[in-house]
C-alpha atoms as a PDB file:
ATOM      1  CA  UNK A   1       6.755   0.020 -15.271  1.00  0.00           C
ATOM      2  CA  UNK A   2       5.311  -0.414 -19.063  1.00  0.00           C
ATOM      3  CA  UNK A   3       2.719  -3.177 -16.979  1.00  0.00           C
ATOM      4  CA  UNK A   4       1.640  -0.031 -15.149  1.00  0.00           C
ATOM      5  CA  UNK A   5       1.361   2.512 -17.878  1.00  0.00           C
ATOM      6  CA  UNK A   6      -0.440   0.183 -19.718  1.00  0.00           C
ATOM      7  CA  UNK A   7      -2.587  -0.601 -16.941  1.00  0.00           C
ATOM      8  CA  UNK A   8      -3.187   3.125 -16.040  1.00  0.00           C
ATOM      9  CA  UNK A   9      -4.357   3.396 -20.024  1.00  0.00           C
ATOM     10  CA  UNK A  10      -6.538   0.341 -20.048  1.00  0.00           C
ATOM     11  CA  UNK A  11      -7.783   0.224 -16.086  1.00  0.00           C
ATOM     12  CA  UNK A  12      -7.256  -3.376 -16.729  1.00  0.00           C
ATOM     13  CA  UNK A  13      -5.231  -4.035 -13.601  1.00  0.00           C
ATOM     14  CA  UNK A  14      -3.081  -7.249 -13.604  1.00  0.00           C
ATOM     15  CA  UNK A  15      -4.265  -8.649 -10.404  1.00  0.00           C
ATOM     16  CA  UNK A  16      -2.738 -12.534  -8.571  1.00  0.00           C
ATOM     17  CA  UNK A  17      -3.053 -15.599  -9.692  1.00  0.00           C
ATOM     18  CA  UNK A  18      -6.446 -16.975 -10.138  1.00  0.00           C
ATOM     19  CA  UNK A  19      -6.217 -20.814 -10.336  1.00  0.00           C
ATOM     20  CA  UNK A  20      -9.623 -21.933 -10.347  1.00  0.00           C
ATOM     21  CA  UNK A  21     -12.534 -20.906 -12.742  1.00  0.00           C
ATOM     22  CA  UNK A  22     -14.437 -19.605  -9.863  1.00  0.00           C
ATOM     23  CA  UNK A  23     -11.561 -17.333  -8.839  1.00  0.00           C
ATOM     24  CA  UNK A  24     -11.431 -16.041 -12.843  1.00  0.00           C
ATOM     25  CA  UNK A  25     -15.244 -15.793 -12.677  1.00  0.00           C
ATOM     26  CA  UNK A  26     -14.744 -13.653  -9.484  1.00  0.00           C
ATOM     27  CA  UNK A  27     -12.753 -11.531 -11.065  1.00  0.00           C
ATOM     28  CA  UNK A  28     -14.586 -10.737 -14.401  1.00  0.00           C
ATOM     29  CA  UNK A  29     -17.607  -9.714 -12.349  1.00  0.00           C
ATOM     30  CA  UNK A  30     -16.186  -7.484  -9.707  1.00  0.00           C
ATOM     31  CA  UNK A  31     -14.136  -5.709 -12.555  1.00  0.00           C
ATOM     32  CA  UNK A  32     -17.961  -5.492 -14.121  1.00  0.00           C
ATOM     33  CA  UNK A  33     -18.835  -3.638 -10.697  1.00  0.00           C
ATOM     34  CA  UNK A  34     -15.186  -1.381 -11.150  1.00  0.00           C
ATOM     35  CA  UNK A  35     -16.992  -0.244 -14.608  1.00  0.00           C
ATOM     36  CA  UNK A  36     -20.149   0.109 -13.455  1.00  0.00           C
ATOM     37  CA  UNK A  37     -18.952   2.222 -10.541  1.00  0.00           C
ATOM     38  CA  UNK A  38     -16.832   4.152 -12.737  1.00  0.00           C
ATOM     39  CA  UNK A  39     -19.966   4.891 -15.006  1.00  0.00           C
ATOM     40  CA  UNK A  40     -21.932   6.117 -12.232  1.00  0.00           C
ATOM     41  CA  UNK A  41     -19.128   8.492 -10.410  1.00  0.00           C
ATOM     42  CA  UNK A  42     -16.720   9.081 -13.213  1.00  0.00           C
ATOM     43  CA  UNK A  43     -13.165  10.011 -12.892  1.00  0.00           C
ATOM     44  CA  UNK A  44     -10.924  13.386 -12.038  1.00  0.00           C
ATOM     45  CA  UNK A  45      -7.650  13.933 -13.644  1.00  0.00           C
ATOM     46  CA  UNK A  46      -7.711   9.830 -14.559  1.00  0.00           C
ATOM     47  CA  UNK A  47      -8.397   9.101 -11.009  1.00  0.00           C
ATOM     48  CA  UNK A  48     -11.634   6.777 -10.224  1.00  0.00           C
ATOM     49  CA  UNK A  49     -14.017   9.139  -7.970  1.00  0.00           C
ATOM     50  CA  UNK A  50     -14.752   6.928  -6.071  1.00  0.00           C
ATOM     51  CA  UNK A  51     -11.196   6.115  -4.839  1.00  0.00           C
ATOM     52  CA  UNK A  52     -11.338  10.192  -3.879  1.00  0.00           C
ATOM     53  CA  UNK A  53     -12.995   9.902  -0.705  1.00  0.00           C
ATOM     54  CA  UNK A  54     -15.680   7.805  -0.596  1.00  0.00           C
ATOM     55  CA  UNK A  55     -13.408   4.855  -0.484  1.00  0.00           C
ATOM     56  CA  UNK A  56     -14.139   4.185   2.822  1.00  0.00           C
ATOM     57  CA  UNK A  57     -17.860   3.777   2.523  1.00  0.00           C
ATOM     58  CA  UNK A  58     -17.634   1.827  -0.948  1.00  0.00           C
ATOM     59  CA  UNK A  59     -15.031  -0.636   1.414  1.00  0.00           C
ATOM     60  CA  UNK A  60     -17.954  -1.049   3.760  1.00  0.00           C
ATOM     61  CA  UNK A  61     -20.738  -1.146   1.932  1.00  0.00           C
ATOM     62  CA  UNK A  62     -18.842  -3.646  -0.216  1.00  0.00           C
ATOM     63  CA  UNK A  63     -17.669  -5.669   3.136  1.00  0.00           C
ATOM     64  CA  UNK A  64     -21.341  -5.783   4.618  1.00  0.00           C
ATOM     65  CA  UNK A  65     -22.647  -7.033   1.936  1.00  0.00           C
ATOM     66  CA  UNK A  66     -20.221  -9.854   0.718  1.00  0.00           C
ATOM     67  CA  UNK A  67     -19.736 -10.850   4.403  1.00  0.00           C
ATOM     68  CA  UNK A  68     -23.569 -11.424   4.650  1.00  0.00           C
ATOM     69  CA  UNK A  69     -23.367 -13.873   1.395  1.00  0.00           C
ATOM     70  CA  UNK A  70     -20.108 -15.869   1.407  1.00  0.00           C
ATOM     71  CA  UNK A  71     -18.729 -18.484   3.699  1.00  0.00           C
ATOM     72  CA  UNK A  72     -15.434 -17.031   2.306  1.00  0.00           C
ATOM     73  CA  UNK A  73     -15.382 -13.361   4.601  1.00  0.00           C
ATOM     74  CA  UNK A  74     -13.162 -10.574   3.606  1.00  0.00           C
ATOM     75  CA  UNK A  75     -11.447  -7.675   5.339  1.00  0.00           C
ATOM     76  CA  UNK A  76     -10.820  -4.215   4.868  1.00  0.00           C
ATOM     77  CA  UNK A  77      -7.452  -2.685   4.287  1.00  0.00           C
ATOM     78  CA  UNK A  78      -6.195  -0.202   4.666  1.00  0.00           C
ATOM     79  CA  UNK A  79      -3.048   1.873   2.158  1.00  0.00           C
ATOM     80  CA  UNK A  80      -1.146   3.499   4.882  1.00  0.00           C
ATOM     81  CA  UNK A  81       2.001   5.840   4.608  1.00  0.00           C
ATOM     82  CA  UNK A  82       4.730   4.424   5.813  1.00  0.00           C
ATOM     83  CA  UNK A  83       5.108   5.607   9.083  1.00  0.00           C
ATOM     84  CA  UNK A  84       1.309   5.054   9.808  1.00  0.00           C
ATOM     85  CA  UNK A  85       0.259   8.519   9.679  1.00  0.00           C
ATOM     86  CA  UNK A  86      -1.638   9.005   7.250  1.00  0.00           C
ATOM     87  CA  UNK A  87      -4.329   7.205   5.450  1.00  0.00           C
ATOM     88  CA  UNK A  88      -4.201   7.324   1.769  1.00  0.00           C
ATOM     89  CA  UNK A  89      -6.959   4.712   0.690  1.00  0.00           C
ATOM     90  CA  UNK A  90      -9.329   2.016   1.989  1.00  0.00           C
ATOM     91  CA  UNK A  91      -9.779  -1.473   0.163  1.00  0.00           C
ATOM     92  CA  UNK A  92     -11.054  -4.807   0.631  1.00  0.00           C
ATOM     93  CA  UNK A  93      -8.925  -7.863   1.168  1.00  0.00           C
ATOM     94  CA  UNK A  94     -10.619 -10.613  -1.112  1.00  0.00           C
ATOM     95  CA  UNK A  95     -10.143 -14.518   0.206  1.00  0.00           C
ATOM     96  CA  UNK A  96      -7.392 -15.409  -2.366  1.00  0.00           C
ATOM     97  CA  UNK A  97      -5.243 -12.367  -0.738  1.00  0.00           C
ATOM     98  CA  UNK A  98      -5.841  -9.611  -3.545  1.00  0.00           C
ATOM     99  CA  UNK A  99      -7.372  -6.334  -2.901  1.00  0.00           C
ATOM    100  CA  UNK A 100     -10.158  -4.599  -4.193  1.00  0.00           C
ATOM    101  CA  UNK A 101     -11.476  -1.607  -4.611  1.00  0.00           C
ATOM    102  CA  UNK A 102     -14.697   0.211  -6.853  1.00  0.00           C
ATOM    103  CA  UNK A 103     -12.658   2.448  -8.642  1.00  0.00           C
ATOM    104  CA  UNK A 104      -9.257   0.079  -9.766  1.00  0.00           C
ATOM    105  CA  UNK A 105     -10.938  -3.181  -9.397  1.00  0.00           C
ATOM    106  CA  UNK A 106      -9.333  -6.394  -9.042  1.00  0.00           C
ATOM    107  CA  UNK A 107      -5.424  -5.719  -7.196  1.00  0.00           C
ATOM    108  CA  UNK A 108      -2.482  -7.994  -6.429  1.00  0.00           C
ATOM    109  CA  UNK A 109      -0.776  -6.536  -3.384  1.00  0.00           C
ATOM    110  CA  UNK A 110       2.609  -5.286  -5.039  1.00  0.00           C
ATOM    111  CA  UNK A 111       0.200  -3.406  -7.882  1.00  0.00           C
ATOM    112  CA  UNK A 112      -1.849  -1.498  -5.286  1.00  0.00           C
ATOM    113  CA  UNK A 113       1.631  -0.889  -3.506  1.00  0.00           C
ATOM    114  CA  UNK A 114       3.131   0.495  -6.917  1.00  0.00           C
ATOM    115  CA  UNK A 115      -0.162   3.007  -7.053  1.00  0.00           C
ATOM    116  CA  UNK A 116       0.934   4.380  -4.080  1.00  0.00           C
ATOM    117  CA  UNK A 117       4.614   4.408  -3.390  1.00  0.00           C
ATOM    118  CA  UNK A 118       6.443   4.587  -0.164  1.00  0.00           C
ATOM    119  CA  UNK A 119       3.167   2.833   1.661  1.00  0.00           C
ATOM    120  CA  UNK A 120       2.306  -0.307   3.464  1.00  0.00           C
ATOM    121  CA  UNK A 121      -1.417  -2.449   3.772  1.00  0.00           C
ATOM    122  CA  UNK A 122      -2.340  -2.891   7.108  1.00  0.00           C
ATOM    123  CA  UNK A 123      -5.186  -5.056   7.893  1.00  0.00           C
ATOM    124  CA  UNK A 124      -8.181  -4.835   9.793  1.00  0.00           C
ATOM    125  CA  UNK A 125      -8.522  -8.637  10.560  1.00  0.00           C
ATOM    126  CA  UNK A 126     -11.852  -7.877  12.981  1.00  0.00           C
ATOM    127  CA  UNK A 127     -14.093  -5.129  11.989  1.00  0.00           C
ATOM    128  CA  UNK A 128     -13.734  -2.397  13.766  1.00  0.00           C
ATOM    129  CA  UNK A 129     -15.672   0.852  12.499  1.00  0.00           C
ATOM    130  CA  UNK A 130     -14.183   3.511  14.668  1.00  0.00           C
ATOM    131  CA  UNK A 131     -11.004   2.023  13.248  1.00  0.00           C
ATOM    132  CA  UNK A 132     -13.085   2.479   9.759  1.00  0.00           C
ATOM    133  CA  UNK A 133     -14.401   5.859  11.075  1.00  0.00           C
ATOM    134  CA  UNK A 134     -10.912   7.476  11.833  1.00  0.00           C
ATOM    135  CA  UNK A 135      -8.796   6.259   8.819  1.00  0.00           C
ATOM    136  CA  UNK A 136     -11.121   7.149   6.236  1.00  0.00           C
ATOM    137  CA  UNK A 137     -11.755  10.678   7.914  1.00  0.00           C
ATOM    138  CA  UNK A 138     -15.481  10.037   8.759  1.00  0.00           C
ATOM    139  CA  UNK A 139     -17.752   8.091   6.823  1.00  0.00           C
ATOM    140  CA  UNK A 140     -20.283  10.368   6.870  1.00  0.00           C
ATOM    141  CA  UNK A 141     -18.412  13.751   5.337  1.00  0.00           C
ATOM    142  CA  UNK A 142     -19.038  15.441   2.197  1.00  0.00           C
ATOM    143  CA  UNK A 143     -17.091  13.833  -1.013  1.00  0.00           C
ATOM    144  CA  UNK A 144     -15.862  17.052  -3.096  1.00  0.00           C
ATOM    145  CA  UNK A 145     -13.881  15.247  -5.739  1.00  0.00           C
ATOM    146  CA  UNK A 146     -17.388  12.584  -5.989  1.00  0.00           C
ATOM    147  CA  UNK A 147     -19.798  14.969  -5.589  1.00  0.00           C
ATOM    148  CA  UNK A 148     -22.751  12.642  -6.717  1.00  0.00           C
ATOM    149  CA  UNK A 149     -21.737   9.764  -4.478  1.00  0.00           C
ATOM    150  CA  UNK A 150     -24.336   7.698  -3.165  1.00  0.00           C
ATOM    151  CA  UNK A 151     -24.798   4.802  -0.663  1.00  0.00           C
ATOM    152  CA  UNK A 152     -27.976   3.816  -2.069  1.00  0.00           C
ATOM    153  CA  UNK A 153     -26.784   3.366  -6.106  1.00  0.00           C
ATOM    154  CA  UNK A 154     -23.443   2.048  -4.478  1.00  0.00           C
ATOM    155  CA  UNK A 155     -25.535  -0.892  -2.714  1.00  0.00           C
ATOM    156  CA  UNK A 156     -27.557  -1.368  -5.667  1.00  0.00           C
ATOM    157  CA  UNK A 157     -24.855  -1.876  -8.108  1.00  0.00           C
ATOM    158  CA  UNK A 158     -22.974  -4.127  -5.299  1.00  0.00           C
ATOM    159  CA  UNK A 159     -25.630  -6.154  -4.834  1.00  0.00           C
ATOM    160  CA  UNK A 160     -26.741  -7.018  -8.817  1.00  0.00           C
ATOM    161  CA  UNK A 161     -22.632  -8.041  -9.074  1.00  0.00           C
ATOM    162  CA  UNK A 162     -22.683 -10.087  -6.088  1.00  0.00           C
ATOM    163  CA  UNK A 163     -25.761 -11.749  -7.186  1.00  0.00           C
ATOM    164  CA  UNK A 164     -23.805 -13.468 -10.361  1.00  0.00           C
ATOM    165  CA  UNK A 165     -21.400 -15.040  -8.247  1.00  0.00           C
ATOM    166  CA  UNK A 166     -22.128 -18.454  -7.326  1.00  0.00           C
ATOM    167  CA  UNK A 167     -23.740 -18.470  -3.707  1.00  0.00           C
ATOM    168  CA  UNK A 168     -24.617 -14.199  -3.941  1.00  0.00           C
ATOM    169  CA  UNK A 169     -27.852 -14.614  -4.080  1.00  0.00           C
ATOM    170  CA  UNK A 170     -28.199 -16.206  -0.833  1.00  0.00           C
ATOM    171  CA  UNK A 171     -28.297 -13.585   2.213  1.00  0.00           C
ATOM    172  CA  UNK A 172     -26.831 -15.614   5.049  1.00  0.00           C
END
């Protein structure tokens, strides 16, 4: 628990292990893009924006575009209640099994879990965007708690982070 609170103090997130330097280098840059986001949409009540609502279109903005660069693809994920009823947040599944998301950053799986309790990850291991559509309550609403939420800065700031990994700048 003091990992958490200091986490929740720092949004430093511990995340998995990260053996190579690639994998270290991954993570430094897509926490860049966490902080970036996070300067762009801000936070309520300590809560990234982003990660109140538009979740769902950072996860597949963020999807297109990595998916388009790296051999390595990723898949959205998504934080369910328990029972499956409810949607509570959408992330990315990175290819050395943690999670990511614009507002938190960089997750292992039991930290996202311990953000929200009494939840499971289920995967979306083929795209599917009336899957995406219905779990994240259309893509396309209004975003009251991000009111200034863009796809257009969203993609921009994506794209400038993916560029600094090694292979980004090539658009497959």
């Amino acid at each position: 628990m003091r990992v958490l609170a200091a986490a929740l103090r720092s949004r430093q997130w511990p995340a998995g292990k990260h053996g190579t330097s690639a994998d270290k280098r991954r993570v430094v840059v897509l926490n860049r893009l966490r902080n970036e986001i996070n300067v762009n949409y801000g936070y309520r009540i300590g809560a990234p924006r982003i990660n109140l609502g538009p979740c769902g279109r950072f996860a597949y903005v963020f999807h297109k575009q990595w998916n388009t660069r790296f051999p390595d693809k990723i898949t959205i994920a998504f934080v369910m209640t328990t029972d499956g009823s409810q949607c509570r947040h959408v992330v990315v599944r990175l290819p050395d099994g943690n999670y990511y998301d614009g507002g938190n950053g960089v997750l292992a799986k039991q930290t996202l879990l311990t953000l929200f309790p009494g939840s499971r990850i289920d995967e979306m291991p083929e795209f599917d965007l009336q899957l995406l559509e219905k779990r994240s309550y259309g893509l396309s609403r209004s975003y009251p708690f991000c009111p200034n939420y863009s796809d257009n800065t969203t993609m921009s700031v994506i794209d400038s982070h993916l560029a600094q990994l090694p292979g980004g700048n090539q658009k497959q």
